[in-house]
N, C-alpha and C. Protein backbone atom coordinates (compact mmCIF):
# COMPACT_ATOMS: atom_id res chain seq x y z
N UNK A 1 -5.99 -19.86 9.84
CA UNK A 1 -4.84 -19.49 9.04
C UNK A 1 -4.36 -18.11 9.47
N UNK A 2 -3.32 -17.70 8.99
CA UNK A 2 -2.10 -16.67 9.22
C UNK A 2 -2.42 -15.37 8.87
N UNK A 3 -2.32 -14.54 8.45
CA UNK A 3 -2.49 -13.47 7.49
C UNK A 3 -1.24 -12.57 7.67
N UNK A 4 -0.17 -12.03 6.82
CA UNK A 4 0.56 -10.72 7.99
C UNK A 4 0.75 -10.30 6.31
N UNK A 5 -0.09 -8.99 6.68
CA UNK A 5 0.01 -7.58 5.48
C UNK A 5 0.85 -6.73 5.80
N UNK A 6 2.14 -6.65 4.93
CA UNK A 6 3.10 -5.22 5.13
C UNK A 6 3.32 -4.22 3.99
N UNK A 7 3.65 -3.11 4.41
CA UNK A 7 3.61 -2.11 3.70
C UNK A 7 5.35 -1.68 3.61
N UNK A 8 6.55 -0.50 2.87
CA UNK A 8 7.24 0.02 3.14
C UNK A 8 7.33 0.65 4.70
N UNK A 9 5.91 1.17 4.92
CA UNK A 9 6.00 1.73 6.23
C UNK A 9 6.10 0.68 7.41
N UNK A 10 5.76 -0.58 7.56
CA UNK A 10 5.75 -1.61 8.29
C UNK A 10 4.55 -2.73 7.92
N UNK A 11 4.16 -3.45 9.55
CA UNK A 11 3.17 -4.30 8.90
C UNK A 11 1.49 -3.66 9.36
N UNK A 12 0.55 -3.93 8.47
CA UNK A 12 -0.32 -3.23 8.15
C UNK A 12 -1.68 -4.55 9.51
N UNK A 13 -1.26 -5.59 8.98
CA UNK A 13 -2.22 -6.71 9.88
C UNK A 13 -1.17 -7.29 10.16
N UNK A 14 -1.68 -8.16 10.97
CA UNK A 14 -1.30 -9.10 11.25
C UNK A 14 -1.93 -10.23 12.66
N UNK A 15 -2.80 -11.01 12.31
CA UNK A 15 -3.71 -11.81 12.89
C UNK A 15 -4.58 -13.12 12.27
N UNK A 16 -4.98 -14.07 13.15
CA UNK A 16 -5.77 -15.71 12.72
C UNK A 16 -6.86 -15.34 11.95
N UNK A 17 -7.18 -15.49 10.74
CA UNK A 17 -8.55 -15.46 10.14
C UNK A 17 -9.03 -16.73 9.68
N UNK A 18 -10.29 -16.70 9.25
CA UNK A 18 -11.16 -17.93 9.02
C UNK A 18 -10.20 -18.20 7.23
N UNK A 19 -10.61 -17.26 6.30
CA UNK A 19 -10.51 -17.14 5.07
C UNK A 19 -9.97 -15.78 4.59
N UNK A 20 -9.66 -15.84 3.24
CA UNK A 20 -9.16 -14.62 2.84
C UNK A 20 -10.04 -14.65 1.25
N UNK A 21 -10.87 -13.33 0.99
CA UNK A 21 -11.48 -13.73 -0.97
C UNK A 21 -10.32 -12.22 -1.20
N UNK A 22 -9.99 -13.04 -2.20
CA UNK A 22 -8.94 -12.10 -3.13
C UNK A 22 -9.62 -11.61 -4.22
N UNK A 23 -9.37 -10.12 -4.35
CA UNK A 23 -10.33 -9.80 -5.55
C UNK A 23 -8.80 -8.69 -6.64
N UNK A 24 -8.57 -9.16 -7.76
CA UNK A 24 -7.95 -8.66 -8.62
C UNK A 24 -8.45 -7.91 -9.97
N UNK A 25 -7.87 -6.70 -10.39
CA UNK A 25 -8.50 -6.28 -11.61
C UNK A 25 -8.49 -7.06 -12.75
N UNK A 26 -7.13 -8.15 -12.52
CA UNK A 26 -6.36 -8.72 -13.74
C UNK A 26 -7.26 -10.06 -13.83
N UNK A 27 -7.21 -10.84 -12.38
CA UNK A 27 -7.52 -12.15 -12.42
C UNK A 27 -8.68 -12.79 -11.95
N UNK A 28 -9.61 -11.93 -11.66
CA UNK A 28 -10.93 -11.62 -10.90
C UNK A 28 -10.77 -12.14 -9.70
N UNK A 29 -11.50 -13.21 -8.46
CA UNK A 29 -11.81 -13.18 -7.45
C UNK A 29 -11.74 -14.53 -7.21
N UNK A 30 -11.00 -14.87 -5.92
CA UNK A 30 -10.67 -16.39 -5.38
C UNK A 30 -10.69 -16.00 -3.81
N UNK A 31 -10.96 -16.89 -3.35
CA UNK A 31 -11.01 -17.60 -2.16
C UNK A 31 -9.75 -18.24 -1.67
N UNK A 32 -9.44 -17.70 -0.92
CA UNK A 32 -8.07 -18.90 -0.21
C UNK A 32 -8.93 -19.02 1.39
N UNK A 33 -8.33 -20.96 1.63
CA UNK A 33 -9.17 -20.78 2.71
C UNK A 33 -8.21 -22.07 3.71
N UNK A 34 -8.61 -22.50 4.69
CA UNK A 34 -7.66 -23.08 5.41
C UNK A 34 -7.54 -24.46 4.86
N UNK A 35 -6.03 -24.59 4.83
CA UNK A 35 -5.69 -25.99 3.58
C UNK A 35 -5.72 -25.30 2.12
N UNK A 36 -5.33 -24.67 2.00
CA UNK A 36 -5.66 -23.85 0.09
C UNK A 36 -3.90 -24.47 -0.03
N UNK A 37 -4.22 -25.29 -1.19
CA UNK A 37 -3.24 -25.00 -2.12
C UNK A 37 -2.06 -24.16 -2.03
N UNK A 38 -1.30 -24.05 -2.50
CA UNK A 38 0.10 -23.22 -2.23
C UNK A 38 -0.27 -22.23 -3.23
N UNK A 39 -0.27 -20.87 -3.09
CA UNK A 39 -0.59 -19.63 -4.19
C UNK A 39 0.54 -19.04 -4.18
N UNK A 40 0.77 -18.31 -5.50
CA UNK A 40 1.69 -16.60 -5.17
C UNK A 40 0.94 -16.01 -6.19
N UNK A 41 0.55 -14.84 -6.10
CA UNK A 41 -0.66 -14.18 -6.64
C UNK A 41 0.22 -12.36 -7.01
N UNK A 42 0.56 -12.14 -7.73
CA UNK A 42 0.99 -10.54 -8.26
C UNK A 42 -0.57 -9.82 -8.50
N UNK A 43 -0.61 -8.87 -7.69
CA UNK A 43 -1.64 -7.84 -7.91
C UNK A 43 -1.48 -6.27 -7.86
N UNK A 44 -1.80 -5.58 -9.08
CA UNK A 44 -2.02 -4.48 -9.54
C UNK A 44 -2.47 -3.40 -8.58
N UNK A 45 -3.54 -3.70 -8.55
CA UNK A 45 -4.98 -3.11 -8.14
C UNK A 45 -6.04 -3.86 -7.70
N UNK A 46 -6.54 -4.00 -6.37
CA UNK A 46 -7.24 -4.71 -5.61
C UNK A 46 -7.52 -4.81 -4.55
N UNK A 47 -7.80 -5.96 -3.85
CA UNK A 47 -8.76 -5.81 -2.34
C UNK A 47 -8.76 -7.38 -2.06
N UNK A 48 -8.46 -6.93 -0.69
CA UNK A 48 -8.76 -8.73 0.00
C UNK A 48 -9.85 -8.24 1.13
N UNK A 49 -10.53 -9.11 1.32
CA UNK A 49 -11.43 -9.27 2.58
C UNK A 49 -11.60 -10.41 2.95
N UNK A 50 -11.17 -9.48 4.57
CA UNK A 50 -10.49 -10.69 5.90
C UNK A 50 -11.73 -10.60 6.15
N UNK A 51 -11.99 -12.41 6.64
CA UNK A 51 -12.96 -12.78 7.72
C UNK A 51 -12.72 -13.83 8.71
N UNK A 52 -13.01 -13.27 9.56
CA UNK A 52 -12.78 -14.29 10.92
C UNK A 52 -14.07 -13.73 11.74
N UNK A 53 -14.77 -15.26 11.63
CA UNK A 53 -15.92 -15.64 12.53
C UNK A 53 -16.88 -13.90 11.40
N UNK A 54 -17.40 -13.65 12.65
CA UNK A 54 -18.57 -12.50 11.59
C UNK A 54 -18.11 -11.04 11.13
N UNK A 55 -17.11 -11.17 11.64
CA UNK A 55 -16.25 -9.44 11.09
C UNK A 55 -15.93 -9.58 9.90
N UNK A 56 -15.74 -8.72 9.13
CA UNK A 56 -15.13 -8.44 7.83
C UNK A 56 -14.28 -7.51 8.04
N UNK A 57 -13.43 -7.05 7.34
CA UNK A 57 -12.40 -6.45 6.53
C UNK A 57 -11.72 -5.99 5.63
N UNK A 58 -11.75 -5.07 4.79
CA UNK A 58 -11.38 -4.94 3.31
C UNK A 58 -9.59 -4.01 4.03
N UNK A 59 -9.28 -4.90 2.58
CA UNK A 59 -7.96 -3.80 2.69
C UNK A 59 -7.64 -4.13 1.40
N UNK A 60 -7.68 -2.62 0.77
CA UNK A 60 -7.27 -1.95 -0.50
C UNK A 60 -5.66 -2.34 -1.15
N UNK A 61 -5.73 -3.13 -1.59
CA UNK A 61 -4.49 -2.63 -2.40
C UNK A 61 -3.61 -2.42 -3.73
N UNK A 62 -2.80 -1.94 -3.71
CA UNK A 62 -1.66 -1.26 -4.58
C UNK A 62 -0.42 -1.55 -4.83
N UNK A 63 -0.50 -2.67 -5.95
CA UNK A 63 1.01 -3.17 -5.99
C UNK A 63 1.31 -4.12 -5.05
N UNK A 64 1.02 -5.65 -5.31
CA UNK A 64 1.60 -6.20 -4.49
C UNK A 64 1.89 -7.92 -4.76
N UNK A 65 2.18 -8.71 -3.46
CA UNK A 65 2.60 -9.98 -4.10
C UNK A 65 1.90 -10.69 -3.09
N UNK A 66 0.92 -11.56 -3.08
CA UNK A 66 0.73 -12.07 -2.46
C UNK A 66 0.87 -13.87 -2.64
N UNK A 67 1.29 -14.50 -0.82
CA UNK A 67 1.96 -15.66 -1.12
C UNK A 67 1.08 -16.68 -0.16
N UNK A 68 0.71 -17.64 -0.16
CA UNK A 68 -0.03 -18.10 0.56
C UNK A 68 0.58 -20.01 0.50
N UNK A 69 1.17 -20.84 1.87
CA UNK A 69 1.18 -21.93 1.85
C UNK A 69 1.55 -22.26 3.52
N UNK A 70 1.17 -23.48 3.43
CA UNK A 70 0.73 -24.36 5.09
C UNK A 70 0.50 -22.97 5.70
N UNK A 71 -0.91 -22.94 5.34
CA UNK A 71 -1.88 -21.20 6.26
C UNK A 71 -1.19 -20.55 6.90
N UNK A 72 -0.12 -20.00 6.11
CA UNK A 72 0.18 -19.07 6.41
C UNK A 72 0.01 -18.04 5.16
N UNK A 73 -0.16 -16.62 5.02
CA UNK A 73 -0.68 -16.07 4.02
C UNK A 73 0.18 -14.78 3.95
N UNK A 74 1.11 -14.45 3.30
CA UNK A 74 2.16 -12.98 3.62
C UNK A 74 1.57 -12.08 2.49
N UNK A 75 1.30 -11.24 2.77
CA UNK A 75 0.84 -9.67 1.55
C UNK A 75 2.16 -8.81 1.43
N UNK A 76 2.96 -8.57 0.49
CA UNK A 76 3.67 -7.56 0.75
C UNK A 76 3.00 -6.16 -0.42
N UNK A 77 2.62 -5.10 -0.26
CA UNK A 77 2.27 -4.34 -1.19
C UNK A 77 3.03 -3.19 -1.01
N UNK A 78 2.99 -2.14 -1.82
CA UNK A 78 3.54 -0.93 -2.30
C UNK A 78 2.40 0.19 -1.31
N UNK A 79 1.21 -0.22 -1.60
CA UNK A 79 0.45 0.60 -0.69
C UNK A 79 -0.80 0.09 -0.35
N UNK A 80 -1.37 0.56 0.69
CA UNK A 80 -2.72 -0.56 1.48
C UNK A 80 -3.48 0.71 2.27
N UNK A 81 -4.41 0.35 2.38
CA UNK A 81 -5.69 0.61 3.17
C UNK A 81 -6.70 0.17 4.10
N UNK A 82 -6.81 0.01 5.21
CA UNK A 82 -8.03 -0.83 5.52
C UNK A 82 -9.30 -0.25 5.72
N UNK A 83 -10.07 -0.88 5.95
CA UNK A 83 -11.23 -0.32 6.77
C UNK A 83 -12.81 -1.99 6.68
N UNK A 84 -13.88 -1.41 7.07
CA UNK A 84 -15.02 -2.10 7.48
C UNK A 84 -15.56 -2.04 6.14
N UNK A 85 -15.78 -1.30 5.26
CA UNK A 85 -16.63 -1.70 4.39
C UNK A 85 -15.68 -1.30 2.76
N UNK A 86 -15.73 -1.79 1.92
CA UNK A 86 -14.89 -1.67 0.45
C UNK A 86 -15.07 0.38 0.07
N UNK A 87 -16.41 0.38 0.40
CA UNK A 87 -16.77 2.04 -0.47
C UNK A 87 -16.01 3.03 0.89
N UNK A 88 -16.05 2.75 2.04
CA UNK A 88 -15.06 3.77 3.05
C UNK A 88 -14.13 3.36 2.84
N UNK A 89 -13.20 2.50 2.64
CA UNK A 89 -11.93 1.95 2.38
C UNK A 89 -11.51 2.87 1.30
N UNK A 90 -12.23 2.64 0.04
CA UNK A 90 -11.56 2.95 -1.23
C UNK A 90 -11.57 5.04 -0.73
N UNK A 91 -12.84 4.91 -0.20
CA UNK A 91 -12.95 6.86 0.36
C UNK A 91 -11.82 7.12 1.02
N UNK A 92 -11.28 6.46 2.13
CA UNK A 92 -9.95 6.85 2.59
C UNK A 92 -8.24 6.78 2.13
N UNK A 93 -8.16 5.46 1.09
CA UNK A 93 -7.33 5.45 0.20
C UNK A 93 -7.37 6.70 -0.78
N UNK A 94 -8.55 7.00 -1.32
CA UNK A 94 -8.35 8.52 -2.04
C UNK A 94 -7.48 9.82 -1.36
N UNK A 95 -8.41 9.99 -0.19
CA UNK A 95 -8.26 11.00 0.48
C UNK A 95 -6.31 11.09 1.26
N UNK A 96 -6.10 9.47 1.31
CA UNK A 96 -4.14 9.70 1.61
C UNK A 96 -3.50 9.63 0.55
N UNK A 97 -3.98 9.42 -0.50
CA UNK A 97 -3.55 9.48 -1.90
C UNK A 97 -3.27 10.76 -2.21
N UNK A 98 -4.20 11.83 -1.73
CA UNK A 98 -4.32 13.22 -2.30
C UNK A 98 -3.36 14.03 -1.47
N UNK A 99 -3.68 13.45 0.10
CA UNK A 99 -2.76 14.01 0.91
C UNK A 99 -1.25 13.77 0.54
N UNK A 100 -0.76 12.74 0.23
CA UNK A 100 0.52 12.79 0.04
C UNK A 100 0.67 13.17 -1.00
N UNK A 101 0.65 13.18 -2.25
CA UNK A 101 0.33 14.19 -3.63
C UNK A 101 0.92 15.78 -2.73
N UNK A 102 -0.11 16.27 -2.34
CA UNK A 102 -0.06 17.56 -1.69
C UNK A 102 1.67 17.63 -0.76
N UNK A 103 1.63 17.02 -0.12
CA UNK A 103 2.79 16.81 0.92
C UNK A 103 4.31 17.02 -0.40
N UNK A 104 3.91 16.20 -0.97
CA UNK A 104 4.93 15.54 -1.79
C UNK A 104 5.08 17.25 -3.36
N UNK A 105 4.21 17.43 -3.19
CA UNK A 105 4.25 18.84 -4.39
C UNK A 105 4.55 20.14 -3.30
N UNK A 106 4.32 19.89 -2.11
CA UNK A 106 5.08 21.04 -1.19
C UNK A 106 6.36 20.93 -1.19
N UNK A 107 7.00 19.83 -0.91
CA UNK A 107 8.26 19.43 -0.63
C UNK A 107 9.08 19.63 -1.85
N UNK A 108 8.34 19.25 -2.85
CA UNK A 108 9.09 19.71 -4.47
C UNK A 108 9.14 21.16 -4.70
N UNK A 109 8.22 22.08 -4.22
CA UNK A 109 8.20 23.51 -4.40
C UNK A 109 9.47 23.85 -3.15
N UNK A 110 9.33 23.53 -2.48
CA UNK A 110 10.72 23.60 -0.85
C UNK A 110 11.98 23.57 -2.45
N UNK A 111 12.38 22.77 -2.82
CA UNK A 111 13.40 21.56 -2.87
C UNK A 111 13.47 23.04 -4.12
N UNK A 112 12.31 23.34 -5.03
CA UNK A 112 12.71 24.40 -5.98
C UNK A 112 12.81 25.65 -5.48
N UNK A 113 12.99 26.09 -3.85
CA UNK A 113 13.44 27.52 -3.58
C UNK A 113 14.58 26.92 -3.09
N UNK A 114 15.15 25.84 -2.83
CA UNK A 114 16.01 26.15 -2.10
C UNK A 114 17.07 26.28 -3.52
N UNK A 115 16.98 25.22 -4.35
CA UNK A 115 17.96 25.54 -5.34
C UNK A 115 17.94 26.92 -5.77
N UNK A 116 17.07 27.74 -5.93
CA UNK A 116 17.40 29.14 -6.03
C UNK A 116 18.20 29.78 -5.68
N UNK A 117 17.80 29.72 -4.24
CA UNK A 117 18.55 30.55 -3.49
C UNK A 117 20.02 30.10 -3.08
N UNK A 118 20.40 28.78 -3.52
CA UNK A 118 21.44 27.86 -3.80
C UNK A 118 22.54 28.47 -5.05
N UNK A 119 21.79 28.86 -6.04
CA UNK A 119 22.49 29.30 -7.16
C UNK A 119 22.99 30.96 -6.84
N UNK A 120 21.66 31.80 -6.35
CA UNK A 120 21.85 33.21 -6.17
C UNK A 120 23.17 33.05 -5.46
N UNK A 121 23.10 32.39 -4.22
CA UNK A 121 24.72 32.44 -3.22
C UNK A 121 26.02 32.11 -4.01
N UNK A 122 25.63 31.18 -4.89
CA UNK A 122 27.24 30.91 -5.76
C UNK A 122 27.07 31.82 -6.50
N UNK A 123 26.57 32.75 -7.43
CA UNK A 123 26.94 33.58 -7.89
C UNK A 123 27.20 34.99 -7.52
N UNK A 124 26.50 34.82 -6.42
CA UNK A 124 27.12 36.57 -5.89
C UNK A 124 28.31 35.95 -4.67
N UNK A 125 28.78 35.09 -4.28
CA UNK A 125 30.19 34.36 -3.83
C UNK A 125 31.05 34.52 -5.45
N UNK A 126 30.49 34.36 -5.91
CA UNK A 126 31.47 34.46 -7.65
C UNK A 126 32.00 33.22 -7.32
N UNK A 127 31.73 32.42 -7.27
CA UNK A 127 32.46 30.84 -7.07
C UNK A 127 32.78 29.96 -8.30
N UNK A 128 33.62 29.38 -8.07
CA UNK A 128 34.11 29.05 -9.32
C UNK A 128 34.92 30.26 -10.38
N UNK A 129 35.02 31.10 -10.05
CA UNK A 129 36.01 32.37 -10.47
C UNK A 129 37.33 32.24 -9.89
N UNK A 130 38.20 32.57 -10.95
CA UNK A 130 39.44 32.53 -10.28
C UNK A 130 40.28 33.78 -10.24
């Protein structure tokens, strides 16, 4: 079967796996596997792990929809993670979580000097004075 995981930023996987176990906060944990039933699955908060042949795969995710029929399997989420094992996965999802937090509270402190210094110029321009 199919798998192709995308994110806003693009697609995250995309490759043949054996099976997919879906694990949800809401709806606990299923199996989709080759020939599954037709699914569409809304998830919160969760994790799928890809397997094909003896590798595994976890990928974290955040917000998403997942759709699954004639094996093919589409993820679209809000935000994702991968990695080899669930506890480094969820460790690196923290750690870009925090990073963009940070990124994102710099850019808001930017965005509050510039209006400052936005206002200081119209008022010593006296703008809007006639």
């Amino acid at each position: 079967m199919k798998i192709v995981i995308s994110t806003h930023q693009g697609v995250l996987y995309n490759e043949e796996i054996d099976y997919v176990v879906v694990h949800d906060q809401d709806d606990g944990e299923y199996t989709i596997m080759q020939n599954h039933i037709p699914v569409v699955s809304v998830m919160e908060e969760g994790f799928l792990k890809l397997v094909k042949g003896s590798d595994e795969l976890f990928i974290i995710i955040v917000s998403g929809i997942l759709e699954f029929h004639d094996n093919y399997c589409t993820v679209t989420v809000q935000e994702a993670q991968a990695g080899r094992t669930y506890e480094s996965t969820k460790v690196h999802l923290a750690e870009a979580r925090k990073e963009r937090l940070e990124r994102n509270r710099q850019e808001s402190t930017d965005f509050t000097e510039k209006e400052k210094e936005l206002r200081e110029h119209i008022k010593k321009a006296k703008a809007g004075r006639l």
